[in-house]
PDB file of N, CA and C in Angstrom:
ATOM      1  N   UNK A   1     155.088 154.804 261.528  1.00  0.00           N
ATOM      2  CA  UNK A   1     154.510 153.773 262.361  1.00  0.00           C
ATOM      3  C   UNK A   1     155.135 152.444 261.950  1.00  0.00           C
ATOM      4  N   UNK A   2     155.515 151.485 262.873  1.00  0.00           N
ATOM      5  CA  UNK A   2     156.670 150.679 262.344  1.00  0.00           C
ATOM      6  C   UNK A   2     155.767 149.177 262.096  1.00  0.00           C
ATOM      7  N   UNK A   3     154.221 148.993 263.116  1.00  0.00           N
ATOM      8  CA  UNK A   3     153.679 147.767 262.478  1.00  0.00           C
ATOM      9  C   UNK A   3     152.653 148.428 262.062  1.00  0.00           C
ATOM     10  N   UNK A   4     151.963 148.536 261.101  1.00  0.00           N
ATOM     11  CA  UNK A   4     150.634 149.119 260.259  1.00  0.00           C
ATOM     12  C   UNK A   4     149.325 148.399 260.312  1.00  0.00           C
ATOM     13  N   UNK A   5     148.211 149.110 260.199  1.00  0.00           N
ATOM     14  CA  UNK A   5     147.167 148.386 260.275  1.00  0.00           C
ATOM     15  C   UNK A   5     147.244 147.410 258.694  1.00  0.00           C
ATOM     16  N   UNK A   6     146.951 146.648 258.853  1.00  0.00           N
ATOM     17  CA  UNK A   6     146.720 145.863 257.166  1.00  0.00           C
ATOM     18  C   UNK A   6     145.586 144.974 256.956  1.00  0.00           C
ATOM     19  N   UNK A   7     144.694 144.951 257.999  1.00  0.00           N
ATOM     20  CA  UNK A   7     143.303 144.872 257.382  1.00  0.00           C
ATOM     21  C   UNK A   7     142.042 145.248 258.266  1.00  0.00           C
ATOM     22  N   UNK A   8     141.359 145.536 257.996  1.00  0.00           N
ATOM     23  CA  UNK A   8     139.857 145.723 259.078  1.00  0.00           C
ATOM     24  C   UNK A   8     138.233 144.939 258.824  1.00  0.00           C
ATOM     25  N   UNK A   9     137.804 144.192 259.409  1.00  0.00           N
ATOM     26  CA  UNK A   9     136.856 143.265 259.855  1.00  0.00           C
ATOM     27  C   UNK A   9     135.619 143.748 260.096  1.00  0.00           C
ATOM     28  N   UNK A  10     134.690 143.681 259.189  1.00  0.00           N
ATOM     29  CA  UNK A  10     133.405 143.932 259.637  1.00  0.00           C
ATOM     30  C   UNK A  10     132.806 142.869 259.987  1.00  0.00           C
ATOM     31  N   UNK A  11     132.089 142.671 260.853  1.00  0.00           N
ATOM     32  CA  UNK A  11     131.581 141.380 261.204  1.00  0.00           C
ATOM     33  C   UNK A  11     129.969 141.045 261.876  1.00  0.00           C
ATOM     34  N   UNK A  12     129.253 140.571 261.061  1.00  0.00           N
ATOM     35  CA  UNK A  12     127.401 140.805 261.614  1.00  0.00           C
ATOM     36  C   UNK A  12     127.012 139.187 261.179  1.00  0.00           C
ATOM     37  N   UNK A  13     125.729 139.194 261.462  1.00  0.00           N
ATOM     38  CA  UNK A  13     124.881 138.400 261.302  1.00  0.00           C
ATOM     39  C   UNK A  13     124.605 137.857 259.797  1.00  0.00           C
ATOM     40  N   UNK A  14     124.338 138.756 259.108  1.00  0.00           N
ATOM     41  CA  UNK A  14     124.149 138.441 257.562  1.00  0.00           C
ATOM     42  C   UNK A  14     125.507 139.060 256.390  1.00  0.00           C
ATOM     43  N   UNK A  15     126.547 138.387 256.092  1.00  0.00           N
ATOM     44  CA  UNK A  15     127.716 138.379 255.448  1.00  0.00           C
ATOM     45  C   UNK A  15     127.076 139.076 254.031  1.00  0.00           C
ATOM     46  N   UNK A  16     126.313 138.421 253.312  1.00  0.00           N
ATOM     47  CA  UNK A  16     125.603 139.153 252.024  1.00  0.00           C
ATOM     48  C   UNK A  16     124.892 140.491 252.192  1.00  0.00           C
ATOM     49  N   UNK A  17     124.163 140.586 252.976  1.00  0.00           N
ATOM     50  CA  UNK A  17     123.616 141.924 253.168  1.00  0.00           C
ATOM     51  C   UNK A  17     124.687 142.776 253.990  1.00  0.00           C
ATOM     52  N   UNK A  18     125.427 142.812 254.478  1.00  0.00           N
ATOM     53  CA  UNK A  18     126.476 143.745 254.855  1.00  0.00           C
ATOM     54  C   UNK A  18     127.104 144.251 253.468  1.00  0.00           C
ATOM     55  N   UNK A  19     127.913 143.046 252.971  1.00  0.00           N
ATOM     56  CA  UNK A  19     128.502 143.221 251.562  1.00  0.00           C
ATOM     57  C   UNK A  19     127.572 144.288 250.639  1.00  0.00           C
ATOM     58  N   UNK A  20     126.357 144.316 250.287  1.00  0.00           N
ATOM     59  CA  UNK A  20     125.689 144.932 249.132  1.00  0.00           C
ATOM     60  C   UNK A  20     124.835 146.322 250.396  1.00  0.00           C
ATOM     61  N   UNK A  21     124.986 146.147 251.040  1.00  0.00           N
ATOM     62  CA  UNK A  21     125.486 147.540 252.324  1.00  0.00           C
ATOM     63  C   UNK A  21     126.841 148.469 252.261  1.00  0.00           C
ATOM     64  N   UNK A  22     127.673 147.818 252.464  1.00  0.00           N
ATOM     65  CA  UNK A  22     129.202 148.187 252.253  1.00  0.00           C
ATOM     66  C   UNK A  22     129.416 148.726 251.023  1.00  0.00           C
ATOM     67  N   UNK A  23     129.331 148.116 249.737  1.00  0.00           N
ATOM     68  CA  UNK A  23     129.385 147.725 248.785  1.00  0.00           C
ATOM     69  C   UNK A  23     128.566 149.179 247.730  1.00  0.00           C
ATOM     70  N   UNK A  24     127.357 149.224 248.499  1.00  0.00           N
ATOM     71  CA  UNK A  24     126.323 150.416 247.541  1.00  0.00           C
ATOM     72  C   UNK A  24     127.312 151.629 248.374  1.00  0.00           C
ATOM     73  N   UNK A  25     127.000 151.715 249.523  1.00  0.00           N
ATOM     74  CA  UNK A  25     127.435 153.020 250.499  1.00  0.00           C
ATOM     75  C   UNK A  25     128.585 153.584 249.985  1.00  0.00           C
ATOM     76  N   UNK A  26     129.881 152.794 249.467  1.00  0.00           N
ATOM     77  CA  UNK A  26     131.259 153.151 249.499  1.00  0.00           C
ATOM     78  C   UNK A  26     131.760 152.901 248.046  1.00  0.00           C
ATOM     79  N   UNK A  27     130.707 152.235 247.378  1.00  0.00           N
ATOM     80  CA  UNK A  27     130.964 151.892 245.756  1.00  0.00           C
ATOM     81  C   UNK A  27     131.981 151.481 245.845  1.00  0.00           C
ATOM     82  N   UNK A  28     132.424 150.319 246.864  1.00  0.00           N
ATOM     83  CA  UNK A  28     133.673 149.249 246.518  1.00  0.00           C
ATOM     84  C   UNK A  28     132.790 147.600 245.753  1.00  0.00           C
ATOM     85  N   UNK A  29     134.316 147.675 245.011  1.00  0.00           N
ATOM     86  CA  UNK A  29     134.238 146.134 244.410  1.00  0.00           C
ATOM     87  C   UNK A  29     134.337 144.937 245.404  1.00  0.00           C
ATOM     88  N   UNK A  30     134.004 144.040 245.540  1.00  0.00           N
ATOM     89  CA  UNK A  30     133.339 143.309 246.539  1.00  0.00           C
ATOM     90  C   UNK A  30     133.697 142.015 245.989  1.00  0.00           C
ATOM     91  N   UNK A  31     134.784 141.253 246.728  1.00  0.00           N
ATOM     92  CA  UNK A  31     134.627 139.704 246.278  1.00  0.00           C
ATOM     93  C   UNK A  31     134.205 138.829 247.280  1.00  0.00           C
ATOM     94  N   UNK A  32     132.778 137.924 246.799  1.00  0.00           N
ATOM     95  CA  UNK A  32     132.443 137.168 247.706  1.00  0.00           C
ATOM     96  C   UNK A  32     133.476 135.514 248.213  1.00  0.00           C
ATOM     97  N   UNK A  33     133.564 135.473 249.291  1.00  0.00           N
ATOM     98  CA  UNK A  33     134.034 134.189 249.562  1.00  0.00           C
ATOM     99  C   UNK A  33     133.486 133.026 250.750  1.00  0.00           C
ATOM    100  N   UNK A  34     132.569 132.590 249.494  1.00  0.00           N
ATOM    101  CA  UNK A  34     131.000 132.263 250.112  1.00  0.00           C
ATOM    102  C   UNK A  34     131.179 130.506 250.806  1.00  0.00           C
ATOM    103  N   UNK A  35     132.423 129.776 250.163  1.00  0.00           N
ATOM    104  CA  UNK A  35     133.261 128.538 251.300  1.00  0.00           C
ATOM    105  C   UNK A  35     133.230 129.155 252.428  1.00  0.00           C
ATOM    106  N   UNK A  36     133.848 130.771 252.534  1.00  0.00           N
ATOM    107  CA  UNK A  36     134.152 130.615 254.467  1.00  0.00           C
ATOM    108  C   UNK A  36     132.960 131.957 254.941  1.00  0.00           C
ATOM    109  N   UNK A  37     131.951 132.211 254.374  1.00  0.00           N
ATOM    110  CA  UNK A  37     130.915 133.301 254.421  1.00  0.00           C
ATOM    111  C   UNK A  37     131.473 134.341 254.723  1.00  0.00           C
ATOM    112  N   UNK A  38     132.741 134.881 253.585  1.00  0.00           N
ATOM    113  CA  UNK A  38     133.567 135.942 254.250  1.00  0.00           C
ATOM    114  C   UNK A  38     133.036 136.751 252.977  1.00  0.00           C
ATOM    115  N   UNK A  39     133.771 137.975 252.377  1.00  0.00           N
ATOM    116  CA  UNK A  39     134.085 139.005 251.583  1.00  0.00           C
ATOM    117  C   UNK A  39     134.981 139.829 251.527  1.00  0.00           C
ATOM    118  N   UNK A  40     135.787 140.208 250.424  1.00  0.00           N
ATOM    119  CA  UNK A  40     136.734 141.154 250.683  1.00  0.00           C
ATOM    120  C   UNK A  40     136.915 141.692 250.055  1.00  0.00           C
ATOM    121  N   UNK A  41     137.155 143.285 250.710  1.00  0.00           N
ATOM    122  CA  UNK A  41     137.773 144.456 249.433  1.00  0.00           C
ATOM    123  C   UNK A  41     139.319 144.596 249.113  1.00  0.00           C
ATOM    124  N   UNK A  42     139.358 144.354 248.043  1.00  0.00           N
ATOM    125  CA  UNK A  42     140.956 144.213 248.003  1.00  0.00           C
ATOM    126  C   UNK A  42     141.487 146.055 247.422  1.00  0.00           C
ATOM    127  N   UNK A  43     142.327 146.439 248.663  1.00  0.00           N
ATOM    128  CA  UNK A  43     142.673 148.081 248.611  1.00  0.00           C
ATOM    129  C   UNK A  43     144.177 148.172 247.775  1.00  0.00           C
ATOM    130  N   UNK A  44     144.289 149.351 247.032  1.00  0.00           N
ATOM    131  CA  UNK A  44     145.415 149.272 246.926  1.00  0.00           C
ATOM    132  C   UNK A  44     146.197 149.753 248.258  1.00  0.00           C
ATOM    133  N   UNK A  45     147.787 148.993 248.106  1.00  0.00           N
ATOM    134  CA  UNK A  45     148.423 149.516 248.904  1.00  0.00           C
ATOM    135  C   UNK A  45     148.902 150.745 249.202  1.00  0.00           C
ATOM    136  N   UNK A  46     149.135 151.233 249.998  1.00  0.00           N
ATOM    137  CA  UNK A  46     149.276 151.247 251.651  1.00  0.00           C
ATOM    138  C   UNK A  46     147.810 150.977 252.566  1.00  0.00           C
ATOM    139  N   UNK A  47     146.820 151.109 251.539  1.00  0.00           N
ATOM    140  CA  UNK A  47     145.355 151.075 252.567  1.00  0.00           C
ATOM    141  C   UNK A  47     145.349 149.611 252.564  1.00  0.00           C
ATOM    142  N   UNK A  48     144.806 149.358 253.812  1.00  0.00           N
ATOM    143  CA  UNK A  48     144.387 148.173 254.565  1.00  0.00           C
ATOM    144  C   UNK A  48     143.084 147.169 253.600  1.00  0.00           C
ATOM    145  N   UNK A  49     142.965 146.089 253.244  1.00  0.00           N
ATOM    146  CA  UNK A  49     142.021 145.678 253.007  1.00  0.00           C
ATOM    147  C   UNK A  49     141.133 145.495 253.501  1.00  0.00           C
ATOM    148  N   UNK A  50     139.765 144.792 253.535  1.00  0.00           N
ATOM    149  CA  UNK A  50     138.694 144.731 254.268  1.00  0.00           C
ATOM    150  C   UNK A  50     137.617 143.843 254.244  1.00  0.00           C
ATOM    151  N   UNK A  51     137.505 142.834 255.094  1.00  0.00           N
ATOM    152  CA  UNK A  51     136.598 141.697 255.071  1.00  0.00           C
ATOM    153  C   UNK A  51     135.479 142.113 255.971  1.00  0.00           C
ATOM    154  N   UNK A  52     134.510 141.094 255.390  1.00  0.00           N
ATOM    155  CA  UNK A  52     132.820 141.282 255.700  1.00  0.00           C
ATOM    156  C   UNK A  52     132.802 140.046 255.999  1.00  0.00           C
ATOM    157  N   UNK A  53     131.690 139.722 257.259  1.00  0.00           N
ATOM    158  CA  UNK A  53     131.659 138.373 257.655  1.00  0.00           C
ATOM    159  C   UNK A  53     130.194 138.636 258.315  1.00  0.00           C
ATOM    160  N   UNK A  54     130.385 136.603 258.281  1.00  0.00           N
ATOM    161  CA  UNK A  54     129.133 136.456 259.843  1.00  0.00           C
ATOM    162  C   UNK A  54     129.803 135.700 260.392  1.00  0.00           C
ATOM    163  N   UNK A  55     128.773 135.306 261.228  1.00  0.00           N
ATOM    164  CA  UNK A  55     129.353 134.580 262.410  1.00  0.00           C
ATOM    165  C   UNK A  55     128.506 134.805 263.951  1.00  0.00           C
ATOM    166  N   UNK A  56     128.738 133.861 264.651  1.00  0.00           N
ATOM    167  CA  UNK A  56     128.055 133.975 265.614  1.00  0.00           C
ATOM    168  C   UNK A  56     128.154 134.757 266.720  1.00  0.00           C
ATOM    169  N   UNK A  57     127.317 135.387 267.725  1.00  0.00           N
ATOM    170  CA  UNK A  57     127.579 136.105 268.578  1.00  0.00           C
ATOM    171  C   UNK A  57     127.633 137.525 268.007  1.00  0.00           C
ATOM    172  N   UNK A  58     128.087 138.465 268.801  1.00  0.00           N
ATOM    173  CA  UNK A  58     127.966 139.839 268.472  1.00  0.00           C
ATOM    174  C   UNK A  58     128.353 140.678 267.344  1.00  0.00           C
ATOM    175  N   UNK A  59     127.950 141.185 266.872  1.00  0.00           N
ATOM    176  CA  UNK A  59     128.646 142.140 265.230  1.00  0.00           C
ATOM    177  C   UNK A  59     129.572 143.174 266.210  1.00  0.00           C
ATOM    178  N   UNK A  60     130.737 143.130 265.216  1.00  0.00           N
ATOM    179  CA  UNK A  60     131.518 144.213 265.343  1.00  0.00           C
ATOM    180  C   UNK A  60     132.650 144.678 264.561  1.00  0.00           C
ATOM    181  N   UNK A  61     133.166 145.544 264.345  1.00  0.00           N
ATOM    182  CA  UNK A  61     134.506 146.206 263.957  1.00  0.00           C
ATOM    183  C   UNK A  61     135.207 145.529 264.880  1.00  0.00           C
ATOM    184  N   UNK A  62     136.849 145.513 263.632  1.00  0.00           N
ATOM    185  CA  UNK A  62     138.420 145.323 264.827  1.00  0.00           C
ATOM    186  C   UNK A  62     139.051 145.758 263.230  1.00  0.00           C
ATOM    187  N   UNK A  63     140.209 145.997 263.926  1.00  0.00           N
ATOM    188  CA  UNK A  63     140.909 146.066 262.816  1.00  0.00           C
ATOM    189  C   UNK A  63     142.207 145.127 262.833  1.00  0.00           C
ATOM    190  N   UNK A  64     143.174 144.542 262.248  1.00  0.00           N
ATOM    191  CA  UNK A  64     144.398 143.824 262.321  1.00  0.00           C
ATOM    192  C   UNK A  64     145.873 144.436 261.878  1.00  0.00           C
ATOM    193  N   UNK A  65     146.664 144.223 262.769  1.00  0.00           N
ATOM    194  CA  UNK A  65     147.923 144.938 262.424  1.00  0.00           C
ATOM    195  C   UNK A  65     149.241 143.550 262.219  1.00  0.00           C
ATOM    196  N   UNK A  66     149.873 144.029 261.231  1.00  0.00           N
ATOM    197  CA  UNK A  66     150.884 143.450 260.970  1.00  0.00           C
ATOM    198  C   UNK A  66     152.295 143.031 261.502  1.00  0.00           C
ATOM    199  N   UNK A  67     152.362 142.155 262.254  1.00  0.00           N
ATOM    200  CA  UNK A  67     153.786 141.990 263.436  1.00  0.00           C
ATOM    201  C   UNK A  67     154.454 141.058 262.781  1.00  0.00           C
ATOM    202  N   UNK A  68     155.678 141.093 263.549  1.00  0.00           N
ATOM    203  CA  UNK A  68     156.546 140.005 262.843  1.00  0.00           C
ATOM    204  C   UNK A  68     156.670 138.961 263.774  1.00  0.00           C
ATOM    205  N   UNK A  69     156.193 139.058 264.747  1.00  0.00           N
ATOM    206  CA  UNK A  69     155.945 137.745 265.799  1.00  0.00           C
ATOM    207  C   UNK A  69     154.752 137.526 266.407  1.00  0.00           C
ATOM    208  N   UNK A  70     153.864 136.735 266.207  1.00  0.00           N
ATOM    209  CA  UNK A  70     152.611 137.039 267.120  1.00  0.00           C
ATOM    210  C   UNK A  70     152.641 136.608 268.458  1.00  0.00           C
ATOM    211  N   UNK A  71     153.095 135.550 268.541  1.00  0.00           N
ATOM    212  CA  UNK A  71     153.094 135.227 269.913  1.00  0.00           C
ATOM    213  C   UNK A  71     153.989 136.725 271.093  1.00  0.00           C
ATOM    214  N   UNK A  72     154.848 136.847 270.259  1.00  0.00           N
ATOM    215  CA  UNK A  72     155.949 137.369 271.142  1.00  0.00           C
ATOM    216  C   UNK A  72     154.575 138.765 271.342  1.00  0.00           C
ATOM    217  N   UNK A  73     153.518 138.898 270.415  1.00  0.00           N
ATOM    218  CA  UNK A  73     153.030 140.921 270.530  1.00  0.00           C
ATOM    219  C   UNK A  73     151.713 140.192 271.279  1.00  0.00           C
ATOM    220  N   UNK A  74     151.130 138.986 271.721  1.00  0.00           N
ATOM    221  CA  UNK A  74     150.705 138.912 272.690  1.00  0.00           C
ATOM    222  C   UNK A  74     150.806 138.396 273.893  1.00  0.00           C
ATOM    223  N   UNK A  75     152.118 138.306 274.173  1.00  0.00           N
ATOM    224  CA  UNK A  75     152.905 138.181 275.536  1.00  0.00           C
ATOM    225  C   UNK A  75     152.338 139.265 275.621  1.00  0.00           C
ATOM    226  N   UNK A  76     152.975 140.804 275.035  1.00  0.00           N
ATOM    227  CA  UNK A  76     153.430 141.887 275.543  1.00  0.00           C
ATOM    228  C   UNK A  76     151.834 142.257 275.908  1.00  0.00           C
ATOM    229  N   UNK A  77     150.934 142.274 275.034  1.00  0.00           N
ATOM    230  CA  UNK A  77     149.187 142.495 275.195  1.00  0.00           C
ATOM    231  C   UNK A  77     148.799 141.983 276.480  1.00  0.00           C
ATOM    232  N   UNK A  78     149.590 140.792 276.588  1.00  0.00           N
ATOM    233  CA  UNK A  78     148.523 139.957 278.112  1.00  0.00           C
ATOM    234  C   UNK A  78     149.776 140.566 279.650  1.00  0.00           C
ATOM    235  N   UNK A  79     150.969 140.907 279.536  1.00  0.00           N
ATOM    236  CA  UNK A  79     151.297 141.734 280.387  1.00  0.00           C
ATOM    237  C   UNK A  79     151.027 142.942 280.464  1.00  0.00           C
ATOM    238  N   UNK A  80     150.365 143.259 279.790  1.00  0.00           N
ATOM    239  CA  UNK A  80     149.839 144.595 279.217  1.00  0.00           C
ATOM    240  C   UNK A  80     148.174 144.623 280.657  1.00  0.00           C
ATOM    241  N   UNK A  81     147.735 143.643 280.298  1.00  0.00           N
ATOM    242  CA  UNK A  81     146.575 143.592 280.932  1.00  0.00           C
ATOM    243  C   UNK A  81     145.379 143.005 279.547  1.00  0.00           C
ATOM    244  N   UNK A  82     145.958 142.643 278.920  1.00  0.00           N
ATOM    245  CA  UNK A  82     144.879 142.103 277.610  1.00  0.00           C
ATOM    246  C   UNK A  82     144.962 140.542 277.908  1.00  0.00           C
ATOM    247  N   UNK A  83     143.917 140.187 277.200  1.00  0.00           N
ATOM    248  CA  UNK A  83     144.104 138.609 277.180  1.00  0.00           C
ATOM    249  C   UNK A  83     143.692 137.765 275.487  1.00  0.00           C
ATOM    250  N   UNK A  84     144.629 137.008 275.327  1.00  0.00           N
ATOM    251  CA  UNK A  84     144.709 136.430 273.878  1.00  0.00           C
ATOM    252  C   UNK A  84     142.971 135.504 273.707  1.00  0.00           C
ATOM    253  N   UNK A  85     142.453 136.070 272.561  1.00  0.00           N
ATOM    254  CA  UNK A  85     141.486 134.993 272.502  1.00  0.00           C
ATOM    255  C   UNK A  85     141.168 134.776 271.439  1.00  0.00           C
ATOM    256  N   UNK A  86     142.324 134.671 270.466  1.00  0.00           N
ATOM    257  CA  UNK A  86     142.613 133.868 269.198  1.00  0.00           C
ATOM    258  C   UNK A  86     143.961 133.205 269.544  1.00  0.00           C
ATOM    259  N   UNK A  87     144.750 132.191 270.090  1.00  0.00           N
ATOM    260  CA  UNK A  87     146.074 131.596 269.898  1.00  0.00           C
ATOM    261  C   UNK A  87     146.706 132.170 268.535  1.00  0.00           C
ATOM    262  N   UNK A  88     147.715 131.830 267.768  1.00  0.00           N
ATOM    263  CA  UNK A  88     148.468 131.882 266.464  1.00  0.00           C
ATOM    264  C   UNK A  88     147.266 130.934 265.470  1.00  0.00           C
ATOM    265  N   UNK A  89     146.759 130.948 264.768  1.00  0.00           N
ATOM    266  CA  UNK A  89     146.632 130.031 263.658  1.00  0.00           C
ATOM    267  C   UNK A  89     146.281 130.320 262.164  1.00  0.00           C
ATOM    268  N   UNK A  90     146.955 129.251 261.421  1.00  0.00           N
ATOM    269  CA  UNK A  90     147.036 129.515 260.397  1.00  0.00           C
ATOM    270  C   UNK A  90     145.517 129.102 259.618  1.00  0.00           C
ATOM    271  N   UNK A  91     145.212 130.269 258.794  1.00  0.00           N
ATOM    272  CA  UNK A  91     144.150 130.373 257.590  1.00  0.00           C
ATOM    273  C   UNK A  91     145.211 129.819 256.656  1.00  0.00           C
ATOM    274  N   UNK A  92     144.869 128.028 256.130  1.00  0.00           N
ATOM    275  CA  UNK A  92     145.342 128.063 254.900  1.00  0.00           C
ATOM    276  C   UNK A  92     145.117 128.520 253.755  1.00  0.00           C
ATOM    277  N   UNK A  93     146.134 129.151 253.079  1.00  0.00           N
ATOM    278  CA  UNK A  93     146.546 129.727 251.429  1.00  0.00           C
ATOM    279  C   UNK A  93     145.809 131.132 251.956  1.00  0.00           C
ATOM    280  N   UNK A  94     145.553 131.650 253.224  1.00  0.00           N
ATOM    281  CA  UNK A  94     145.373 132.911 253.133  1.00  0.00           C
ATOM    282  C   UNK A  94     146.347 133.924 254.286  1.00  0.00           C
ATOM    283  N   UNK A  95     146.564 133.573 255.558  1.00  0.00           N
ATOM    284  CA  UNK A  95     146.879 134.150 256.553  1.00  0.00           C
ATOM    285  C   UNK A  95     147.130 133.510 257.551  1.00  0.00           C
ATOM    286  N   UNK A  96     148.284 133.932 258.346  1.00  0.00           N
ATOM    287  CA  UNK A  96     148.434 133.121 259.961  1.00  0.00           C
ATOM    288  C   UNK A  96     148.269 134.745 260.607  1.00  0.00           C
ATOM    289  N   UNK A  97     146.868 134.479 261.884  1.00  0.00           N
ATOM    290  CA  UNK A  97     146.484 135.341 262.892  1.00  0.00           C
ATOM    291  C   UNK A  97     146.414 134.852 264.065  1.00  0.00           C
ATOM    292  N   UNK A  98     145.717 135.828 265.070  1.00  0.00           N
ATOM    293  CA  UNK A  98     145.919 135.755 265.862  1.00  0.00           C
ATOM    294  C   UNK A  98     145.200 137.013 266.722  1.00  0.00           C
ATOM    295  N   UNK A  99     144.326 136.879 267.989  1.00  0.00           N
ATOM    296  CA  UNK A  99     143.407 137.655 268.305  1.00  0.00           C
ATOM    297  C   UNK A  99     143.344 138.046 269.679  1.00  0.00           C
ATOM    298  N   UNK A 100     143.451 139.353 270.133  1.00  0.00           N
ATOM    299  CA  UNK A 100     143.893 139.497 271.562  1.00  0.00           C
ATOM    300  C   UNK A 100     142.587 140.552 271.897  1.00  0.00           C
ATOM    301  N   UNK A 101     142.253 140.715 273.130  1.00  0.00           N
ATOM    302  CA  UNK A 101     141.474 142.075 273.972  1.00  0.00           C
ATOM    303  C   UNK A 101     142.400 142.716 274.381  1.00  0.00           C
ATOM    304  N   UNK A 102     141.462 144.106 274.123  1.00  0.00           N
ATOM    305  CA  UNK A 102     142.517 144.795 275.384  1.00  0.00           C
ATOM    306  C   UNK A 102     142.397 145.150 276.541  1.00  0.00           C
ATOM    307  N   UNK A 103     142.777 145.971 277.779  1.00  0.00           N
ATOM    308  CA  UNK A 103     142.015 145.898 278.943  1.00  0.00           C
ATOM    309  C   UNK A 103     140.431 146.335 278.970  1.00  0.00           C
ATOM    310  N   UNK A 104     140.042 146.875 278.057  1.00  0.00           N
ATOM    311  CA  UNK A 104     138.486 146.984 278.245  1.00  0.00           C
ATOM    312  C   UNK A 104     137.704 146.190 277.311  1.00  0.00           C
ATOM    313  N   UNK A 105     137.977 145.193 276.791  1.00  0.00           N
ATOM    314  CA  UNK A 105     137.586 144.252 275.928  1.00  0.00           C
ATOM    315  C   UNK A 105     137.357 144.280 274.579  1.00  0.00           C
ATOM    316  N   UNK A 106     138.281 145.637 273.801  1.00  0.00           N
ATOM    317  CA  UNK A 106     137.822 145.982 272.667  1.00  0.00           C
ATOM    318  C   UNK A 106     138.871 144.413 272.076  1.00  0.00           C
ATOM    319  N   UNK A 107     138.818 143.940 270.503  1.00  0.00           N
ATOM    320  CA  UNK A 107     138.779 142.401 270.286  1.00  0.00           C
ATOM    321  C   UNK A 107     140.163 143.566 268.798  1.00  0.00           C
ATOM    322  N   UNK A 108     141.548 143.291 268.844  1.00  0.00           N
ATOM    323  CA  UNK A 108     142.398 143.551 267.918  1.00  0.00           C
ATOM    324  C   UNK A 108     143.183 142.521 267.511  1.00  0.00           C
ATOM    325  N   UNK A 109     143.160 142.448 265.983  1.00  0.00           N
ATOM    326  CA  UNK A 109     143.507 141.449 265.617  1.00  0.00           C
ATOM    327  C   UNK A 109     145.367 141.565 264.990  1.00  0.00           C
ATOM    328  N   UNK A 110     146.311 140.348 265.161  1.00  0.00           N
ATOM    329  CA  UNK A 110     147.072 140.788 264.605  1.00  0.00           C
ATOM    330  C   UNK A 110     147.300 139.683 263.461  1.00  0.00           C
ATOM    331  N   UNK A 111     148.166 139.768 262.591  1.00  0.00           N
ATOM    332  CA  UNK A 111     148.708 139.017 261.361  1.00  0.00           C
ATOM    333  C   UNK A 111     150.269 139.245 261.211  1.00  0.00           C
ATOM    334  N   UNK A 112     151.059 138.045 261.025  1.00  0.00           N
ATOM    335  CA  UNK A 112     151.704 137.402 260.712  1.00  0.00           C
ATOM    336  C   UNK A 112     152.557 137.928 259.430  1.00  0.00           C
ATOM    337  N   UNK A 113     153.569 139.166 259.609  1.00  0.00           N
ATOM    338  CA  UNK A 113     154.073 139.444 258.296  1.00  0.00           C
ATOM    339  C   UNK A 113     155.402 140.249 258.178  1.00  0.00           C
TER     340      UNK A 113
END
């Protein structure tokens, strides 16, 4: 597979109680990153890492895949029939993403690598 998944997004209402949810269920180590109410499991490689969040609006799974152009892989998404609803932007000192639907509105994220 030539772009790989390289991380996956849990995302609810309460960021701490997901984490010590996640966290008991799967007996992963868990770092909180309580500036942006995120969390993350840091995997070894080849497995994907994995952030826990809140945030507003609906809880859900996505997962993010690794491209070497974002703009250029959501051209291809929105001729595709998807529509971008993250632009490119950069997470400083962590990540430049970027967030597209696809035709039935599932929400895939890509990253910058």
């Amino acid at each position: 597979m030539a772009n790989l998944v390289s991380h996956v997004e849990i995302n609810g209402k309460d960021a701490d109680a997901l984490r010590e949810f996640y966290g008991q269920v799967f007996d992963w180590n868990i770092q909180a990153m309580p500036e942006m109410s995120y969390n993350m499991v840091n995997a070894e490689p080849p497995s994907p890492t994995v952030g826990i969040g809140a945030g507003p609006g609906n809880s859900y799974v996505t997962f993010y895949v690794t491209v070497p152009d974002l703009q250029a892989t959501l051209d291809t998404a929105e001729r595709l029939g998807g529509k971008t609803v993250i632009p490119p932007t950069e997470v400083p000192g962590y990540v430049t993403m970027a967030m597209f639907a696809d035709p039935e509105g599932h929400f895939i994220g890509i990253i910058k690598g």
